[in-house]
Protein backbone atom coordinates (compact mmCIF):
# COMPACT_ATOMS: atom_id res chain seq x y z
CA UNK A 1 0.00 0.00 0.00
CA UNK A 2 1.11 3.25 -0.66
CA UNK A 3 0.48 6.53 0.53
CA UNK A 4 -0.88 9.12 -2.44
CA UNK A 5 -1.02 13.00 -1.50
CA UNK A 6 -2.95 14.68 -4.36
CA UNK A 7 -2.41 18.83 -4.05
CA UNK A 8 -5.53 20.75 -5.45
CA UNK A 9 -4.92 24.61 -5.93
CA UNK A 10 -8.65 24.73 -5.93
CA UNK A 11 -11.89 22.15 -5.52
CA UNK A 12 -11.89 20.70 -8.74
CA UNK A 13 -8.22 20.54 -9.97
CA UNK A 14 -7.80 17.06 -8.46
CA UNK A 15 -10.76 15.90 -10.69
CA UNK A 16 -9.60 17.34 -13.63
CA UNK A 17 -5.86 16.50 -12.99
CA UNK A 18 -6.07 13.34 -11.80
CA UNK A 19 -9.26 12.27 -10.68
CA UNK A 20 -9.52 8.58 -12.64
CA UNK A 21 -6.14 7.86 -11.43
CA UNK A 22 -7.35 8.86 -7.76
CA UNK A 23 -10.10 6.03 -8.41
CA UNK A 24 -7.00 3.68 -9.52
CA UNK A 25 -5.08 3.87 -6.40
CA UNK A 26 -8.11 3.30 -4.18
CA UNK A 27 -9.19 0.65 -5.90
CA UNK A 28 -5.57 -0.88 -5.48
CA UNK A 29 -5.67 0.13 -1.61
CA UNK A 30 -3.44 2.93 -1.31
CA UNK A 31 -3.87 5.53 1.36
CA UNK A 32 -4.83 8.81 -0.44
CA UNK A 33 -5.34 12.34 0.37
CA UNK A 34 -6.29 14.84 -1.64
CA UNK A 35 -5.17 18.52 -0.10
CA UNK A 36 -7.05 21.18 -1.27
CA UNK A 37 -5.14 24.77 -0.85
CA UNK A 38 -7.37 27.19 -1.17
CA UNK A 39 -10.00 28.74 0.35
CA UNK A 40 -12.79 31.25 -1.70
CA UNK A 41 -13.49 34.16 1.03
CA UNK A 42 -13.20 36.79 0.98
CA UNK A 43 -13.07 37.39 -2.84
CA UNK A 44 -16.18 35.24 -3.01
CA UNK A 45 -19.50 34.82 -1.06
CA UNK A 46 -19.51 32.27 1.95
CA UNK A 47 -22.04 30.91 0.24
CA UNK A 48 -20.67 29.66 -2.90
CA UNK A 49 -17.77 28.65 -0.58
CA UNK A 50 -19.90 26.79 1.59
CA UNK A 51 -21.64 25.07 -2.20
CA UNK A 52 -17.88 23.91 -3.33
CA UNK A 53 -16.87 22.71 -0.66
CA UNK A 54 -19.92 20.25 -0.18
CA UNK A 55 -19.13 19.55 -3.68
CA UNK A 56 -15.77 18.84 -3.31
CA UNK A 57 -16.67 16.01 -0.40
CA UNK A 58 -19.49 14.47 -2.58
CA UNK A 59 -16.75 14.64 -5.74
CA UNK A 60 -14.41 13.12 -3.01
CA UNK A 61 -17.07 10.35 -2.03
CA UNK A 62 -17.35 9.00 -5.40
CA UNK A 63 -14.12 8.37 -6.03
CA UNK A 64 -13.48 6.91 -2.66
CA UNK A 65 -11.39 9.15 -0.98
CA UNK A 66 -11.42 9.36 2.62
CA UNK A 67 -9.09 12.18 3.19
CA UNK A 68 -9.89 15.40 2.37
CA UNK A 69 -8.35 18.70 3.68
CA UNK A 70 -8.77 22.28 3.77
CA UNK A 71 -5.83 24.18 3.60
CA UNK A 72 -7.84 27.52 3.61
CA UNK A 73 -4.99 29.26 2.02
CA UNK A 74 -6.54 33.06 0.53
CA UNK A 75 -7.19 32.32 -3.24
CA UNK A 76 -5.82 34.39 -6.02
CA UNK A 77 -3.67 36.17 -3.13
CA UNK A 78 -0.94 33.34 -2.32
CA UNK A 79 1.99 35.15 -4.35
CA UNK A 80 1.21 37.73 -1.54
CA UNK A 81 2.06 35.78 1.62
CA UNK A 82 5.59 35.60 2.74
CA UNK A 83 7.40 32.36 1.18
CA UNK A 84 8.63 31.31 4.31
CA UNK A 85 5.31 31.29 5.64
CA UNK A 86 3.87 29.56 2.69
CA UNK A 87 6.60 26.23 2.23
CA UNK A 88 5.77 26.47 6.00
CA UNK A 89 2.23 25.21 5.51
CA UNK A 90 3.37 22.64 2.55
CA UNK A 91 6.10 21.38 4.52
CA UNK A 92 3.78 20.47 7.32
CA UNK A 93 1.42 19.02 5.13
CA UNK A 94 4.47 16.13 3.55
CA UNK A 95 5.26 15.97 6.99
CA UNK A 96 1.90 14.72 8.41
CA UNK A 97 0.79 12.75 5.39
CA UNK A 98 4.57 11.49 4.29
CA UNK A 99 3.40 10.29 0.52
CA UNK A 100 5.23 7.98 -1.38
CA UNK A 101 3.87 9.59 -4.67
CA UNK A 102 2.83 13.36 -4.73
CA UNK A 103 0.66 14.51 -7.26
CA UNK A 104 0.91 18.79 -7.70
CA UNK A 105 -0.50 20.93 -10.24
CA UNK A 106 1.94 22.02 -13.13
CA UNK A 107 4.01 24.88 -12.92
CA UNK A 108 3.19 26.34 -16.40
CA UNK A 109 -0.74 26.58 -15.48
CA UNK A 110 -2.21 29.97 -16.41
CA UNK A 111 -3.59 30.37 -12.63
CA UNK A 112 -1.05 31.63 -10.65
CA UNK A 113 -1.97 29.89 -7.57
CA UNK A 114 -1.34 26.80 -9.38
CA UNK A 115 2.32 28.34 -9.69
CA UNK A 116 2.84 29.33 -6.21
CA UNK A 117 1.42 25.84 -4.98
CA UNK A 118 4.42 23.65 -7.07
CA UNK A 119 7.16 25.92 -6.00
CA UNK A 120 6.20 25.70 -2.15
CA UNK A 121 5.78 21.89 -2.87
CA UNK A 122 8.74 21.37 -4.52
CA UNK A 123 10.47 23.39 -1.35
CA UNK A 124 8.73 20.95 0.92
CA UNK A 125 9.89 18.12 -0.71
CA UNK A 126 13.68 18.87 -0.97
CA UNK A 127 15.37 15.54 -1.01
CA UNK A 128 18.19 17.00 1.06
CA UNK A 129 18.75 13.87 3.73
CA UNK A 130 16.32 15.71 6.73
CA UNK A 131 13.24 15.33 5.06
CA UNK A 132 10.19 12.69 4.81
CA UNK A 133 11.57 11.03 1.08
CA UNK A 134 8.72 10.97 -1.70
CA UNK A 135 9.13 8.39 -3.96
CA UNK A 136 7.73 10.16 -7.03
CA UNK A 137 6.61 13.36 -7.74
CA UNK A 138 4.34 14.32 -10.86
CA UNK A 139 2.59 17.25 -12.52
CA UNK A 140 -0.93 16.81 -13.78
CA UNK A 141 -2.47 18.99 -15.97
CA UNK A 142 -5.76 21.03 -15.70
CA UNK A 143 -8.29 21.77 -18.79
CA UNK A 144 -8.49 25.67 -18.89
CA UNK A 145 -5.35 26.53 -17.06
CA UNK A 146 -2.64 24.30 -18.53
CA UNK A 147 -3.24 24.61 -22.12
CA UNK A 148 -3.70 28.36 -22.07
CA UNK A 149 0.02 29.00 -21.98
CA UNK A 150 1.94 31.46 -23.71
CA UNK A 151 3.82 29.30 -26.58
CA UNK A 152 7.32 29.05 -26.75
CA UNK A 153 7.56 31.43 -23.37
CA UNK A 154 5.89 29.46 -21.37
CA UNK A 155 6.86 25.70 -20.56
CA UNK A 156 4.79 23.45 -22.47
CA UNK A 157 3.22 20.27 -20.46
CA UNK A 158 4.90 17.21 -22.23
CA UNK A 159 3.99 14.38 -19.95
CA UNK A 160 6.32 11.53 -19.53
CA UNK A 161 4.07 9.16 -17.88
CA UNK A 162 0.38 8.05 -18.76
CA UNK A 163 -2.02 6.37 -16.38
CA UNK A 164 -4.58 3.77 -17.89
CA UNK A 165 -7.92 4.90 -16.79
CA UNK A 166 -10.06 3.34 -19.35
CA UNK A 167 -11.83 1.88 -16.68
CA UNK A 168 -11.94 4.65 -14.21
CA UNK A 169 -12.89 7.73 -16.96
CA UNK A 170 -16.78 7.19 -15.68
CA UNK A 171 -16.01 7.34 -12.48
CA UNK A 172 -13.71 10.66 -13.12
CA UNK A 173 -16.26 12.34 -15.23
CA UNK A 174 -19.69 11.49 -12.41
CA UNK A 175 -16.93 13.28 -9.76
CA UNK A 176 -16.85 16.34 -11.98
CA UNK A 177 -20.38 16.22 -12.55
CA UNK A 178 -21.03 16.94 -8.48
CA UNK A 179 -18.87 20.16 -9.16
CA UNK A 180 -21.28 21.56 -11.04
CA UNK A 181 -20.93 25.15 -9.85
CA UNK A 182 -17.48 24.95 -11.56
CA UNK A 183 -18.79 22.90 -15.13
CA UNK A 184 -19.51 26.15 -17.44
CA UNK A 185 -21.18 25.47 -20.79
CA UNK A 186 -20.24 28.54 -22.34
CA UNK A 187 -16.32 27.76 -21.48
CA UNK A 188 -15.86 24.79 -23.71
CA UNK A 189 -13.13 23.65 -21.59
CA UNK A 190 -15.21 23.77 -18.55
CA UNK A 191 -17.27 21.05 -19.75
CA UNK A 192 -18.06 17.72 -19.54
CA UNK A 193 -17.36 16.83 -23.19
CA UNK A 194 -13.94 18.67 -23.20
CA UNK A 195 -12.53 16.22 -19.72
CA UNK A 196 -13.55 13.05 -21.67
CA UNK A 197 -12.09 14.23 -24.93
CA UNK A 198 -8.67 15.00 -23.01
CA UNK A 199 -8.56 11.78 -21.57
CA UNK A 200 -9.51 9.84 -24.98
CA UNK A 201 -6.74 12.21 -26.65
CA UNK A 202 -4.15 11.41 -23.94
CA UNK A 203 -5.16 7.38 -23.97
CA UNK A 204 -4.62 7.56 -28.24
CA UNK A 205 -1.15 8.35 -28.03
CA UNK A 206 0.26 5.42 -26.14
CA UNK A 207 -2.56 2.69 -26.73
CA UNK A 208 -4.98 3.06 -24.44
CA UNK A 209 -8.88 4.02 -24.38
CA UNK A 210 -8.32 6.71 -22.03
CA UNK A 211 -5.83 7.99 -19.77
CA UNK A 212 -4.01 10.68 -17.90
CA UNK A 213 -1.23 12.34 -18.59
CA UNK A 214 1.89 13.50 -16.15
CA UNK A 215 5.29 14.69 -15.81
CA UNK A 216 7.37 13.23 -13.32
CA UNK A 217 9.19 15.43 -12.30
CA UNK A 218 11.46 13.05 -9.63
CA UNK A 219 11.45 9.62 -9.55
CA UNK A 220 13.29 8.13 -6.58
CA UNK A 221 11.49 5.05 -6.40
């Protein structure tokens, strides 16, 4: 059994990133958590906070995940808090939950929080001999923030590592469906259609019905 940390900017990046391979590793027995960083208020009603976050736990449910955790880090605002202050709440969270593989959002994502959550990872998870060691660490990638980079400025996602979930897309796609304050029709990359096509697109290139894609980015395993 392993343990699997899963590191969600926001509710609804660790179903789009990785959410069939989340289904995978339960099904196989490993330990996961799924770590979401931020928290809505004050930039948005307590409300729609309060809505997401019940759909997070019933996107959580379906896929079998019994850990779930509120970081309740400000959103949008994280490039504002001192860094030392910032690893500080990463580093506690490898600490308590010491994975063996670490999922984190890529680096090149168009959301800046998505930036600001892999470098204070990546600080957490310093293989420098003091630290709990992580196995493997890998970047998913997120419909409507990873492929809106700049081209040729911006680092392009080229995964290096593909995750069969052929039989685990249905399960991935009825998790998004409980976020449905986040599924936006007139976004086409918001939708339903546009998460299955990724994952049919991703499964094409190495053989496989459907997939999802990563980079690892260390593998000390």
């Amino acid at each position: 059994m392993a343990n699997v940390l899963v590191v969600a900017p926001h509710p609804d990046d660790e179903v789009l990133g990785c959410g069939g391979a989340i289904r995978r590793f339960v099904q196989s027995g490993d330990a996961i958590t799924v770590a979401i960083a931020t928290k809505g208020t004050p930039l948005f009603p307590a409300s729609q906070v309060r809505q997401v976050r019940s759909e997070a736990r019933k996107a959580a449910a379906v896929l079998g995940v019994k850990k779930l955790l509120f970081l309740d880090l400000p959103v949008t605002t994280l490039h504002l808090i001192p860094e030392h202050k910032l690893n500080a709440v990463f580093s506690k969270l490898v600490v308590a939950t010491k994975p063996d593989l670490a999922l984190i959002p890529f680096p090149g994502d168009r959301h800046q929080d998505h930036r600001e959550v892999f470098d204070a990872m990546m600080v957490a998870m310093r293989p420098d001999g003091r630290r709990h060691r992580v196995g493997r660490i890998a970047c998913y990638e997120t419909v409507s923030e990873t492929h809106w980079s700049a081209p040729g400025i911006e680092p392009a996602f080229e995964p290096n590592w593909y995750v069969d979930i052929s039989a685990t897309l249905p399960d991935k796609l009825a998790a998004m469906r409980e976020y449905g304050s986040q599924l936006a029709e007139a976004i086409p990359a918001r939708s339903i259609a546009a998460i299955e096509a990724l994952a049919r697109f991703r499964g094409s290139v190495v053989g496989m019905p459907a997939a999802e894609a990563f980079w690892i980015v260390r593998d000390l395993l």
